[in-house]
Structure formats: structure tokens, C-alpha cells
Protein backbone atom coordinates (compact mmCIF):
# COMPACT_ATOMS: atom_id res chain seq x y z
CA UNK A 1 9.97 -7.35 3.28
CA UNK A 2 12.62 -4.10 4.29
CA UNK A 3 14.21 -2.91 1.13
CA UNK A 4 17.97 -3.06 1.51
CA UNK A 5 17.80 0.42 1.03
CA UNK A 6 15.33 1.83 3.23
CA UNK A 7 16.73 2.84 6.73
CA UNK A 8 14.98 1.69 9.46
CA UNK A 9 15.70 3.14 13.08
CA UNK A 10 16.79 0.35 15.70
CA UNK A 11 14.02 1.44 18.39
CA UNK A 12 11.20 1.77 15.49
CA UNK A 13 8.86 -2.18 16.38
CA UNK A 14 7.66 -3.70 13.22
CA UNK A 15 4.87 -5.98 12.41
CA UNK A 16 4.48 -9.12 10.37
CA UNK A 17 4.06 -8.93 7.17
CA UNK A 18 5.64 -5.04 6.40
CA UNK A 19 6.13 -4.07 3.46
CA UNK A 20 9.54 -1.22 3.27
CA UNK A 21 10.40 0.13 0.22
CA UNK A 22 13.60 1.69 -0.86
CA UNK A 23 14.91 5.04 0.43
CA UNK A 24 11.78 4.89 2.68
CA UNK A 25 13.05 6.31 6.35
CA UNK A 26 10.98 4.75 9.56
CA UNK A 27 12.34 6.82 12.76
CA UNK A 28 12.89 6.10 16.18
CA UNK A 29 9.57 6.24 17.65
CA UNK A 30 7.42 4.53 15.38
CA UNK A 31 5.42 1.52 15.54
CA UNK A 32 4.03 0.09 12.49
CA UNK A 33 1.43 -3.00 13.00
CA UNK A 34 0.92 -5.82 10.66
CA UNK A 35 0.42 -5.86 6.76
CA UNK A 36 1.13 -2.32 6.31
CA UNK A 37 2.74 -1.62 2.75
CA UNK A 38 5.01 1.28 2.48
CA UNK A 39 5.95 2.30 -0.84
CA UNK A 40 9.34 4.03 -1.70
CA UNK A 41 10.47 6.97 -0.40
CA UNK A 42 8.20 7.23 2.02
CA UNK A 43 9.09 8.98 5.70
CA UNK A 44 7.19 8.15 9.11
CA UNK A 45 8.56 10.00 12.22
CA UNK A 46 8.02 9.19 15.92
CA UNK A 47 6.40 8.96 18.30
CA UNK A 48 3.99 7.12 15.92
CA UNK A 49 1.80 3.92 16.12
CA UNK A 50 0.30 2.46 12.92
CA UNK A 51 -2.56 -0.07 13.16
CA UNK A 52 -2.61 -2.51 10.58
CA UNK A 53 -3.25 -3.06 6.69
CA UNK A 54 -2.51 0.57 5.76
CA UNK A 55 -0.85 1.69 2.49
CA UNK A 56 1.57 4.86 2.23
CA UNK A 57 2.62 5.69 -1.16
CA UNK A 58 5.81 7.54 -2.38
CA UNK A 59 6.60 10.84 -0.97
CA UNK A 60 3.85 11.02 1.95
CA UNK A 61 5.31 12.36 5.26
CA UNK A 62 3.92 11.15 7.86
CA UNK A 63 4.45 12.15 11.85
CA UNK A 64 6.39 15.31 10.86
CA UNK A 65 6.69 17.90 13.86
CA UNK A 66 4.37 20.44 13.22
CA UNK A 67 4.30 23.58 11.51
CA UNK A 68 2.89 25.47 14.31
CA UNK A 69 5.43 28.19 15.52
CA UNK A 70 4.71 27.71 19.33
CA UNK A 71 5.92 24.30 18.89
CA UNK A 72 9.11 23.82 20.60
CA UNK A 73 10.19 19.78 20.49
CA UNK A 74 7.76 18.28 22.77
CA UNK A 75 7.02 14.49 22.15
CA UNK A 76 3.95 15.13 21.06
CA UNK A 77 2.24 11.85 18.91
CA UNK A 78 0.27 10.15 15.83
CA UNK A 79 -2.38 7.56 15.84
CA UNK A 80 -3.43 6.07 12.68
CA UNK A 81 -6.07 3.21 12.88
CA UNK A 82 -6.24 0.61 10.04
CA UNK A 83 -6.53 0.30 6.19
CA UNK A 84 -6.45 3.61 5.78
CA UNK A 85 -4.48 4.95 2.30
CA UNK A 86 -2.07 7.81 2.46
CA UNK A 87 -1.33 8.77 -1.83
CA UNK A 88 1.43 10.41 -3.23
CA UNK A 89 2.73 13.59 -1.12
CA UNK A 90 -0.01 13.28 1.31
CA UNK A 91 1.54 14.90 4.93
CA UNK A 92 0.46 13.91 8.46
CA UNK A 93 1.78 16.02 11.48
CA UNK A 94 2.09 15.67 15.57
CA UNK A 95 -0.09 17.04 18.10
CA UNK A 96 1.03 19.85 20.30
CA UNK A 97 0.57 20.56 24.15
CA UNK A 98 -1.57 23.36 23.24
CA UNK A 99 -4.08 20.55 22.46
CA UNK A 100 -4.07 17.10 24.08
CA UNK A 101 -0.80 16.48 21.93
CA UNK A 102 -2.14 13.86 19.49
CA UNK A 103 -3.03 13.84 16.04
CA UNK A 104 -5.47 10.67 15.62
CA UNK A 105 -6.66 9.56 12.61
CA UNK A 106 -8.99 6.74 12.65
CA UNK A 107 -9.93 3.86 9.99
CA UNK A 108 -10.68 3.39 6.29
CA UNK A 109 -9.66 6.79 5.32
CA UNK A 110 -8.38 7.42 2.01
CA UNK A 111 -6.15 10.75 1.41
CA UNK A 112 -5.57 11.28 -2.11
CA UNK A 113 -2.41 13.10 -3.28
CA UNK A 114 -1.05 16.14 -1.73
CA UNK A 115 -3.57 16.54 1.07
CA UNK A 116 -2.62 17.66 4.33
CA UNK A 117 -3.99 16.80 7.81
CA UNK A 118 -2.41 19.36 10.49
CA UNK A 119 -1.58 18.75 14.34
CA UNK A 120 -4.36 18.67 16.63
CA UNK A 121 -6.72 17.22 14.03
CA UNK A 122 -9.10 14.15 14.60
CA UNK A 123 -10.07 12.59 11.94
CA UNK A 124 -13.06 9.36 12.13
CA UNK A 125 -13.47 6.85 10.18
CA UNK A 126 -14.37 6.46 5.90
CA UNK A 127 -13.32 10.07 5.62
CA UNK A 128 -12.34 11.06 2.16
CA UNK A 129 -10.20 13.87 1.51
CA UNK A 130 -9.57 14.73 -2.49
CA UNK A 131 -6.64 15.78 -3.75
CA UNK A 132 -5.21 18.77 -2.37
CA UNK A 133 -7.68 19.06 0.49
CA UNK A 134 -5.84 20.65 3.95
CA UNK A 135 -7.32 20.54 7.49
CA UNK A 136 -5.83 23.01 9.43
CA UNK A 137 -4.93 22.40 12.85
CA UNK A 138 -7.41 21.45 15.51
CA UNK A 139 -9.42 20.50 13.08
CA UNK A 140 -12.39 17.41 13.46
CA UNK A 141 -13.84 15.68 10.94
CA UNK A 142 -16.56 12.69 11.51
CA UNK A 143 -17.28 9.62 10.04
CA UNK A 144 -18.15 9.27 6.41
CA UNK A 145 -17.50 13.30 5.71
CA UNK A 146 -16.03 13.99 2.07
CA UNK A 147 -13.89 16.70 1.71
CA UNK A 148 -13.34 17.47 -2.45
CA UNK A 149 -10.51 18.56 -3.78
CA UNK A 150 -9.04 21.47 -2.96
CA UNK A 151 -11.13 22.20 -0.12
CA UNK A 152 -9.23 24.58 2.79
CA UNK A 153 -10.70 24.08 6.09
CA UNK A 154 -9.67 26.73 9.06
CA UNK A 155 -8.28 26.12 12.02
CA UNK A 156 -10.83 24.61 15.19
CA UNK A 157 -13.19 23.53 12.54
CA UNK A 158 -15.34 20.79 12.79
CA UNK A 159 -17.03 18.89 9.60
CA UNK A 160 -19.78 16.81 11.05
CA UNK A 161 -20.57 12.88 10.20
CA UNK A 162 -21.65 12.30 6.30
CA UNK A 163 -21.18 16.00 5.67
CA UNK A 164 -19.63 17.16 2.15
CA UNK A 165 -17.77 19.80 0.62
CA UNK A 166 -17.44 20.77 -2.73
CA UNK A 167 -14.11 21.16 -4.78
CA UNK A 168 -12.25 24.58 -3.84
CA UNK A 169 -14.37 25.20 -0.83
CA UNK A 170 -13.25 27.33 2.00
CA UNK A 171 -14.57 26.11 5.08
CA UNK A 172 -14.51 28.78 7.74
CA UNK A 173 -17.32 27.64 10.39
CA UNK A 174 -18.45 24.26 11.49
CA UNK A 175 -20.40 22.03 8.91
CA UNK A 176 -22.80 20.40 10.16
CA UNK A 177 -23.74 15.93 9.74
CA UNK A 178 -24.93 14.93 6.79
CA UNK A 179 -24.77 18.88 5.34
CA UNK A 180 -23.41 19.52 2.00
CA UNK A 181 -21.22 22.54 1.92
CA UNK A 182 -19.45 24.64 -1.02
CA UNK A 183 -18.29 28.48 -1.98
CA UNK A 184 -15.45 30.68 -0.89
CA UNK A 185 -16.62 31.23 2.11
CA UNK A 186 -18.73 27.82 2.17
CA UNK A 187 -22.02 27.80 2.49
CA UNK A 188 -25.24 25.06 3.05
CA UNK A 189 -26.36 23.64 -0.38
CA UNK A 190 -28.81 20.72 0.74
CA UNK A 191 -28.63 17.42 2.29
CA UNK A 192 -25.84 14.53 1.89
CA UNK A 193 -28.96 12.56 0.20
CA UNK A 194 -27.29 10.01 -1.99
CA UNK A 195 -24.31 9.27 0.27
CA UNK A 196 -26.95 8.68 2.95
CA UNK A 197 -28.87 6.50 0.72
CA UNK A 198 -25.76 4.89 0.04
CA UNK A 199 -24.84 3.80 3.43
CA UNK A 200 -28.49 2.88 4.30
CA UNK A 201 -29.96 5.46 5.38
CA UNK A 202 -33.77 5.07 5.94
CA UNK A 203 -36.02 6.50 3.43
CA UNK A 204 -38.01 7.98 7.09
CA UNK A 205 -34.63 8.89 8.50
CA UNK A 206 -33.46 10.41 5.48
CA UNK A 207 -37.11 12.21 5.01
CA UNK A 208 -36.20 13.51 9.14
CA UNK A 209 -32.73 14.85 8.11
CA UNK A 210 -34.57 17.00 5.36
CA UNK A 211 -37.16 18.37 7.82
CA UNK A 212 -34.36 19.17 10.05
CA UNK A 213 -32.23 20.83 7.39
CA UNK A 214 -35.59 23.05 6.60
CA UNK A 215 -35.78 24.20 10.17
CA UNK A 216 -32.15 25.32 10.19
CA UNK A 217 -31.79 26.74 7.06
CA UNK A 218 -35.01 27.41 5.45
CA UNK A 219 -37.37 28.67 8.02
CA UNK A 220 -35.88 32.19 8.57
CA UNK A 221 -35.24 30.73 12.15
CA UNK A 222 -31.86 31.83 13.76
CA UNK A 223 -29.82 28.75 15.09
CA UNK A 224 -31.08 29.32 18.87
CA UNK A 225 -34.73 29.58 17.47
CA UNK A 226 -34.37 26.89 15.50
CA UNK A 227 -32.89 23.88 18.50
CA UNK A 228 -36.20 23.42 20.54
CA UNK A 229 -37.89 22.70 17.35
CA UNK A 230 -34.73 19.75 15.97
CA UNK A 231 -35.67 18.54 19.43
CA UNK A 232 -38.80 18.09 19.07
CA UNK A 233 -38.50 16.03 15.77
CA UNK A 234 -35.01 14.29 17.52
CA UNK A 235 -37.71 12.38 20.21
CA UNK A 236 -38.48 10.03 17.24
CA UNK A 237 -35.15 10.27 15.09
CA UNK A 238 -31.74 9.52 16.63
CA UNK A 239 -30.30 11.29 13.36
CA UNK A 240 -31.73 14.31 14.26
CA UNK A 241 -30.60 13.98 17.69
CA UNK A 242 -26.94 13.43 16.19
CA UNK A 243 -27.43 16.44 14.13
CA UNK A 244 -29.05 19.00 17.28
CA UNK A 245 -26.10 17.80 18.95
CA UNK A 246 -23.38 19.04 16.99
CA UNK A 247 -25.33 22.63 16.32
CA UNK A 248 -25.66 23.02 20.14
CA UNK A 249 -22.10 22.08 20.60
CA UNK A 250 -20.55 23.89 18.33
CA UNK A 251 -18.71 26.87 19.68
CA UNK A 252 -17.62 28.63 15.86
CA UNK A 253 -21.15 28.48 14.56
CA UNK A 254 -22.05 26.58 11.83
CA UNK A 255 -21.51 27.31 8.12
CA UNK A 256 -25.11 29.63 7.18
């Protein structure tokens, strides 16, 4: 159902089953999938494409041109996945051609009110950001990662798989998977045990992540030092593999 008084650009494609409430403004550009629900007063700029069974409550702006100063018009894009839930004043911005020109966010994401996800920024899937979390742009966060309330993440940052941060963090290097992060600038607290537990983890796999945690953080080895040994314990855990894969790759450092 289109509210009568939502305004709906002719070249914007609509699914079955869409939900438009009033005042809401869908541009030109925008493709919206089946059984989405948008609330009132909502605004979704193109180029866009929605998947299906998302939820956009009032005042979230999403597919906004970015805020980055270089940016000068280009039809740069948004890609949100499915059943994802965008609260109250949540904002969602383009790519730009400094990057690959896409903003993607994946599936089963919840963004509480007022967060912000910035252009460039890849987002996975059953992400939680907390109220008033921001991603600056470039920005990656994997699968499962929490961000609490609050939390400021710098540009080119990437938060690993099942990592957290705490509330008010300021996240200035790369976090890495299942890592639980907090402080001003944020720093390693311990392991992502429960929410690993929680998503059935292994009690040996979880037992691996913790030895691997000890040998990055614990063992007065420096990162370099510290990568032949996560290999060594990564022949007979693929988590550990995961995680020696992000700290070789990353190119800020990561969070120490």
C-alpha cells in the first residue's frame, strides 16, 4: 500500500507487497523489492536497489549523496540486502569513484536510531550498530560484529567478523574477528566469548580463538612475531585461519 501522500518518482520499480507511508519520498533511481515496509517520512534516493522484507522507520535517509567534499554528482550507488531494519534517523549514503562507488550493506542488520553508515562502507551480514554508532567512510564491518552505542569508527577501518565494541568507543585501527574492543582510543579487552557461544561456536574452537588472542596480545610478541605462530595453531582451526587472515591483511594495524 502507497500512502496518498507519499511521492513516489515515476522511474523508481516497486515490489509486491510495499508498504509507503505518508510524506515518505522514493526518488528516481530506486528499486525497492518485495515486502519492504516504509514508515512515514521516510526518504530513499537513487541509484538504489532494496532486497526484500526490510523495514525503514520515520526520518531515516537513505541513499543520500555523500558528505565527502571531493564528491561532485557522480551516479555513484546503494545496495541493501534483505530484512535488514533501518530505526528512527538512521542515514545511509552513496559510494564515490574514489572507491568502487558503492555503498553495500548486506542482510539482517539492525541500525538502531541515529546511526550513520558513510559512503564507501561494506557492511556483512547480522551486524548491529547501537544507537548513535557512525562508520566513517570506507569503512568494513563483518558478519555478526556489534558496534554499541555511540561508538565512532575512522575512516578505512575494518571491524572483523563477531568482533565488539563497547559504548562510546573510538575505533581508530582495525579490530580484529571475534575481538572485543573499547576506550577512547579503543583498545583489546578479551574474546567475543558469549556471542561466540551464542552462535555455536565450538567449545575447542572457542578454546583456539583464546590461544590465538594470547599470542597476539598477551605474549609480549609484536604482530609480525606473533603470525607464524596463529599459523601454526590455524593448520587445525579454520577460526584461527579466519582470524591470521585479517591481521596479515590489514594495512592500518590492528587495535593494540
Amino acid at each position: 500500500m502507497i500512502d496518498s501522500q507519499a511521492i513516489v518518482h515515476p522511474d523508481a520499480v516497486i515490489g509486491e507487497n510495499v508498504t509507503i507511508g505518508p510524506f515518505s519520498v522514493i526518488g528516481a533511481g530506486v528499486v525497492i523489492g518485495d515486502n519492504n515496509w516504509i514508515g512515514s517520512n521516510v526518504v530513499i534516493k537513487g541509484p538504489t536497489t532494496i532486497g526484500s522484507g526490510n523495514k525503514f522507520f520515520q526520518f531515516s535517509s537513505i541513499g543520500e549523496e555523500c558528505q565527502d567534499k571531493k564528491y561532485a554528482g557522480e551516479a555513484t550507488r546503494l545496495e541493501i540486502g534483505d530484512n535488514n531494519v533501518f530505526r528512527e534517523c538512521c542515514t545511509v549514503h552513496r559510494g564515490t569513484i574514489q572507491d568502487e562507488g558503492l555503498t553495500k550493506i548486506g542482510s539482517g542488520n539492525l541500525f538502531m536510531a541515529y546511526t550513520h553508515v558513510a559512503h564507501d562502507c561494506v557492511v556483512g551480514d547480522n551486524v548491529i550498530l547501537a544507537n548513535n554508532a557512525s562508520i566513517a567512510g570506507h569503512v568494513h564491518v563483518g558478519d555478526h560484529a556489534i558496534l554499541g552505542g555511540m561508538t565512532g569508527v575512522h575512516q578505512f577501518v575494518k571491524i572483523g567478523a563477531h568482533a565488539f565494541t563497547a559504548g562510546c568507543s573510538l575505533v581508530l585501527q582495525d579490530v580484529p574477528p571475534y575481538v572485543m574492543a573499547s576506550g577512547q582510543s579503543a583498545v583489546p579487552r578479551g574474546i567475543n566469548s558469549e556471542g561466540l557461544k551464542r552462535r555455536g561456536f565450538s567449545k575447542e574452537a572457542v578454546s583456539a580463538i583464546r590461544k590465538a588472542y594470547k599470542l597476539l596480545y598477551r605474549s609480549s610478541l609484536t604482530t609480525v612475531e606473533a603470525l607464524p605462530q596463529l599459523r601454526e595453531l590455524a593448520e587445525e582451526h579454520d577460526e584461527v585461519a579466519f582470524l591470521a587472515d585479517f591481521v596479515e591483511q590489514s594495512s592500518r594495524g590492528i587495535v593494540r
